[in-house]
Protein backbone atom coordinates (compact mmCIF):
# COMPACT_ATOMS: atom_id res chain seq x y z
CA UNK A 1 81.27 0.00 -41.67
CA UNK A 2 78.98 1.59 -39.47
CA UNK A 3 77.23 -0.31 -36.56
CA UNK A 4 73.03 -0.71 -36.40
CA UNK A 5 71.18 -1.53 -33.29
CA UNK A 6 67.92 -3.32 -33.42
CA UNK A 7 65.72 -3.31 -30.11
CA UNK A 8 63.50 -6.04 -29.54
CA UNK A 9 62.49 -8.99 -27.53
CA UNK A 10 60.44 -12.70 -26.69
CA UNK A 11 57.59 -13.03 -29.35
CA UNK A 12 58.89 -10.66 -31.96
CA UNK A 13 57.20 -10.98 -35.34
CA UNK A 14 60.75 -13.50 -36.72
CA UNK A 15 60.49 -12.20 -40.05
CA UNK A 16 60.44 -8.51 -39.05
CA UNK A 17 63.40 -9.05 -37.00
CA UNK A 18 65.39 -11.12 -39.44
CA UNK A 19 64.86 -9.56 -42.60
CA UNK A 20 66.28 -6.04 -41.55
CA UNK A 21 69.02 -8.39 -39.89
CA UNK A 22 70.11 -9.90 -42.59
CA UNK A 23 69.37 -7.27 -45.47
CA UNK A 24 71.76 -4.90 -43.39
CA UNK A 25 74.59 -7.70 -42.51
CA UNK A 26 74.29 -8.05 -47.13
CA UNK A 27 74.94 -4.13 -47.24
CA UNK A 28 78.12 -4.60 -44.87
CA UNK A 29 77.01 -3.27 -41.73
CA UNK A 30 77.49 -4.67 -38.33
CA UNK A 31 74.49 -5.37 -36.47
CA UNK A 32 73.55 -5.66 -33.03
CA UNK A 33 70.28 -7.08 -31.16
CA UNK A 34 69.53 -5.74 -27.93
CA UNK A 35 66.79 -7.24 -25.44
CA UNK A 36 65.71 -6.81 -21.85
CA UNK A 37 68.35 -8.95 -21.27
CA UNK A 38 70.98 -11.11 -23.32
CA UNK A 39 69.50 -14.33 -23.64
CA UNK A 40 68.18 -16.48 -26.65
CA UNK A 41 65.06 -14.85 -27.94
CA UNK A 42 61.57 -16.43 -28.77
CA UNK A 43 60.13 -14.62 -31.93
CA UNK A 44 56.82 -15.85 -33.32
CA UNK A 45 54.73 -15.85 -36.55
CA UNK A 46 51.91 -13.84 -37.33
CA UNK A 47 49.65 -14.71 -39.43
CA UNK A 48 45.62 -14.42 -41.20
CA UNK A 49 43.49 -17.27 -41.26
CA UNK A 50 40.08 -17.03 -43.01
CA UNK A 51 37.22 -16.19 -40.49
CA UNK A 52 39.77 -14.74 -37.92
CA UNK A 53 38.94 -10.96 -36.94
CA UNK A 54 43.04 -10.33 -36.20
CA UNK A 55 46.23 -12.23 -36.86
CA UNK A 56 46.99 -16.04 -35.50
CA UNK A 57 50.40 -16.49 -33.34
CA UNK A 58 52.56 -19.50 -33.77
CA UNK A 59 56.21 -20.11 -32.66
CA UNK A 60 58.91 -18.90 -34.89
CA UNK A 61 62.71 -19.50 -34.97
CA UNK A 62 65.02 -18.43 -31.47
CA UNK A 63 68.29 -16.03 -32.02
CA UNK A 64 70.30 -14.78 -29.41
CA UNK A 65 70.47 -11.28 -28.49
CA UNK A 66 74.22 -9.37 -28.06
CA UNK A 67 73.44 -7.35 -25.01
CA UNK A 68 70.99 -5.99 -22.59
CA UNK A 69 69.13 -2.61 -23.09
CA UNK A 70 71.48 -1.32 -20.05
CA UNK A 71 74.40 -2.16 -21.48
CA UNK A 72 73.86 -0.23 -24.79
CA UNK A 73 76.01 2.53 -25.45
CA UNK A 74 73.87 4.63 -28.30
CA UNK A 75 76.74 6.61 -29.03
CA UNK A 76 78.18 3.86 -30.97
CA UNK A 77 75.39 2.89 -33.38
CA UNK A 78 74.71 5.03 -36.58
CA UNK A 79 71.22 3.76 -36.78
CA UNK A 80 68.04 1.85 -34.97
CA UNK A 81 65.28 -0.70 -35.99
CA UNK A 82 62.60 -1.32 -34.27
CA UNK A 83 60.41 -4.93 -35.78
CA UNK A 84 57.13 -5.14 -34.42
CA UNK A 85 55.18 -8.13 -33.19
CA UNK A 86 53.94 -8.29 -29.61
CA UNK A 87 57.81 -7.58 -28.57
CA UNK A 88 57.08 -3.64 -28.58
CA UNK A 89 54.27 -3.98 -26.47
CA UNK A 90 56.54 -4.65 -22.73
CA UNK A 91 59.88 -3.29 -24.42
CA UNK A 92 58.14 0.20 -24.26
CA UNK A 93 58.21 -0.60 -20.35
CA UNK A 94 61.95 -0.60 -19.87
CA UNK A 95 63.55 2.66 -18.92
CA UNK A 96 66.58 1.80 -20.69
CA UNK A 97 65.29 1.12 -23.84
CA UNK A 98 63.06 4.55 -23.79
CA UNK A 99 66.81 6.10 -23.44
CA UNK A 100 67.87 4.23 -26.52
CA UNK A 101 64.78 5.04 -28.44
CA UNK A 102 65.36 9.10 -27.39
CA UNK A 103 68.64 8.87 -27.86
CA UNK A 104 68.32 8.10 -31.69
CA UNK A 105 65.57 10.06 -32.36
CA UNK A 106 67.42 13.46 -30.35
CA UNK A 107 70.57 12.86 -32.60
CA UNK A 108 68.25 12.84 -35.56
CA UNK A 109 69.56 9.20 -36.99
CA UNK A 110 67.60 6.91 -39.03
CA UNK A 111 64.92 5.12 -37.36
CA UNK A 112 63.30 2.20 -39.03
CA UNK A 113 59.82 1.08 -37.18
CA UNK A 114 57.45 -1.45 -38.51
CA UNK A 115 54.02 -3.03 -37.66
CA UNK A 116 53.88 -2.48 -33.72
CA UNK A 117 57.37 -0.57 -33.78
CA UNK A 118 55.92 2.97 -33.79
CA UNK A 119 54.20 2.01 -30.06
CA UNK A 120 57.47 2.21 -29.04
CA UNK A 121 58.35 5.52 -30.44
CA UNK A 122 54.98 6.40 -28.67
CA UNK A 123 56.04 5.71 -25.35
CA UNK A 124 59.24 7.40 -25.67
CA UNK A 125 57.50 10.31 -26.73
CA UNK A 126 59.50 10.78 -29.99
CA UNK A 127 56.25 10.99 -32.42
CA UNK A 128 54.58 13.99 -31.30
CA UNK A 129 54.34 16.39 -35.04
CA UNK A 130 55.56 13.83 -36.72
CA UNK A 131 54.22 11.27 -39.55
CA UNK A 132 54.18 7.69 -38.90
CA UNK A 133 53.11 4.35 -40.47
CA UNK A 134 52.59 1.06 -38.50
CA UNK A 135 50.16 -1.72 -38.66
CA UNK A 136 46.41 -0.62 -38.97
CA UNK A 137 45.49 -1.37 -35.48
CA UNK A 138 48.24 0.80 -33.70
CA UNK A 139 46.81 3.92 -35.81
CA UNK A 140 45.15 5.08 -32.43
CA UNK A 141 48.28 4.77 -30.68
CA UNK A 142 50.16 6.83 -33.08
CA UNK A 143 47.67 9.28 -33.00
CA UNK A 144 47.30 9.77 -29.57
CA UNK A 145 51.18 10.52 -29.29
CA UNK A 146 50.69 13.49 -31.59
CA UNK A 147 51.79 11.71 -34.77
CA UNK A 148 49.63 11.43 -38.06
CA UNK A 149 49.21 7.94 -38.97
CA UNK A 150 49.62 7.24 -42.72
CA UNK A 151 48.64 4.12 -44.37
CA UNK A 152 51.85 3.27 -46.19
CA UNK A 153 54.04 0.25 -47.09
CA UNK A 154 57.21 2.58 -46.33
CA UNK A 155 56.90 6.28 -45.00
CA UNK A 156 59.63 8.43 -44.68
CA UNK A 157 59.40 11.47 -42.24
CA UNK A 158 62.69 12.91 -42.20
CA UNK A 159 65.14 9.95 -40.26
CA UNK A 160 62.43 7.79 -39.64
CA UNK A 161 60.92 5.53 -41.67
CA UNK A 162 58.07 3.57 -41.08
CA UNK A 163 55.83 0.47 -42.35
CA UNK A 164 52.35 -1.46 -42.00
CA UNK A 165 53.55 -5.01 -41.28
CA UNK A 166 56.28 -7.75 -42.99
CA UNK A 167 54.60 -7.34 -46.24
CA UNK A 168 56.24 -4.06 -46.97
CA UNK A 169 59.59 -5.56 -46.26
CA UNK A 170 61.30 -4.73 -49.61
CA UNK A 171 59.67 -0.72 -49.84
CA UNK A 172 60.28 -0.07 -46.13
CA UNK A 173 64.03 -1.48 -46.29
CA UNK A 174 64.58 -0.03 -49.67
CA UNK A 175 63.76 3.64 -48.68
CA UNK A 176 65.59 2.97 -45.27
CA UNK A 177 68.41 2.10 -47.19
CA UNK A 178 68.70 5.23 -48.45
CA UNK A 179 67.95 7.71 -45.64
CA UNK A 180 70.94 5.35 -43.78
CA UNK A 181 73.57 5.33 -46.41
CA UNK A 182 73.32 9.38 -46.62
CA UNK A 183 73.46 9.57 -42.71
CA UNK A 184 76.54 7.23 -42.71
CA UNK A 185 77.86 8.26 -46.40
């Protein structure tokens, strides 16, 4: 079965890592984490409390990741996710990952990006004419990489497909699904 990469790093949203994780490990396909650096991972929990203007941040669960950004070899992955959470925010820093991130989107296969995820895609300059969910706040930065943003639980542009935040788990993943078993058919 074909190989999927997922990009991310400390203070991940956990359930926007592990659900993709896991729903793609049920479908059969082998699944990789890549981080700055191979190490065990601190993802975290976001959440609304009444009276708060944004989301709360608590610990979540650790996981190690498989490999570095410079050790990944794009060529052998059929397909990338990219969770959101504050993770995004430095990965879009690291040269390698922007490489990884290109690479995908250059070959045209499927990109899942959710919550913060497109902010990535923004730095790697991947979004420009293109249509992009994410989480409400990250509209601007979507927009300012040439992208329209579009409120929705699970856009598809072409390969990429997109989402507002771990609510929209079982749309985005569903229609991801899809465009990734007809790229890998």
């Amino acid at each position: 079965m074909a190989k999927v990469l997922i990009v991310t790093g400390d203070a991940a949203e956990d359930l926007e890592v592990m659900y993709p994780y896991q729903r793609l490990l049920e479908e059969g396909y082998e699944v990789d984490i890549a981080a700055p650096s191979a190490k065990k991972l601190q993802f975290v929990v976001h959440d609304f409390v009444d009276g708060f203007d944004t989301y709360t941040e608590k610990p979540g669960h650790t996981w190690p990741s498989d490999l570095a950004f410079a050790d990944v070899d794009p060529e052998r992955y059929a397909a990338l996710v990219i969770p959101g959470g504050r993770a995004p925010e430095y990965i879009r820093n690291d040269r390698d990952c922007l490489e990884i991130v290109r690479h995908f989107a250059g070959a045209g296969k499927p990109i899942a990006a959710l919550c913060h995820g497109p902010i990535l895609l923004a730095a790697a300059g991947v979004l420009k004419g293109r249509e992009s969910s994410a989480y409400p706040a990250c509209a601007p930065d979507v927009e300012v990489a040439g992208a329209t943003w579009i409120d929705s639980e699970a856009h598809v542009d072409g390969n990429l497909v997109t989402g507002r935040a771990w609510p929209d788990h079982p749309a985005w993943m569903r229609e991801f699904m899809k465009v990734l078993r007809v790229a890998t058919g």
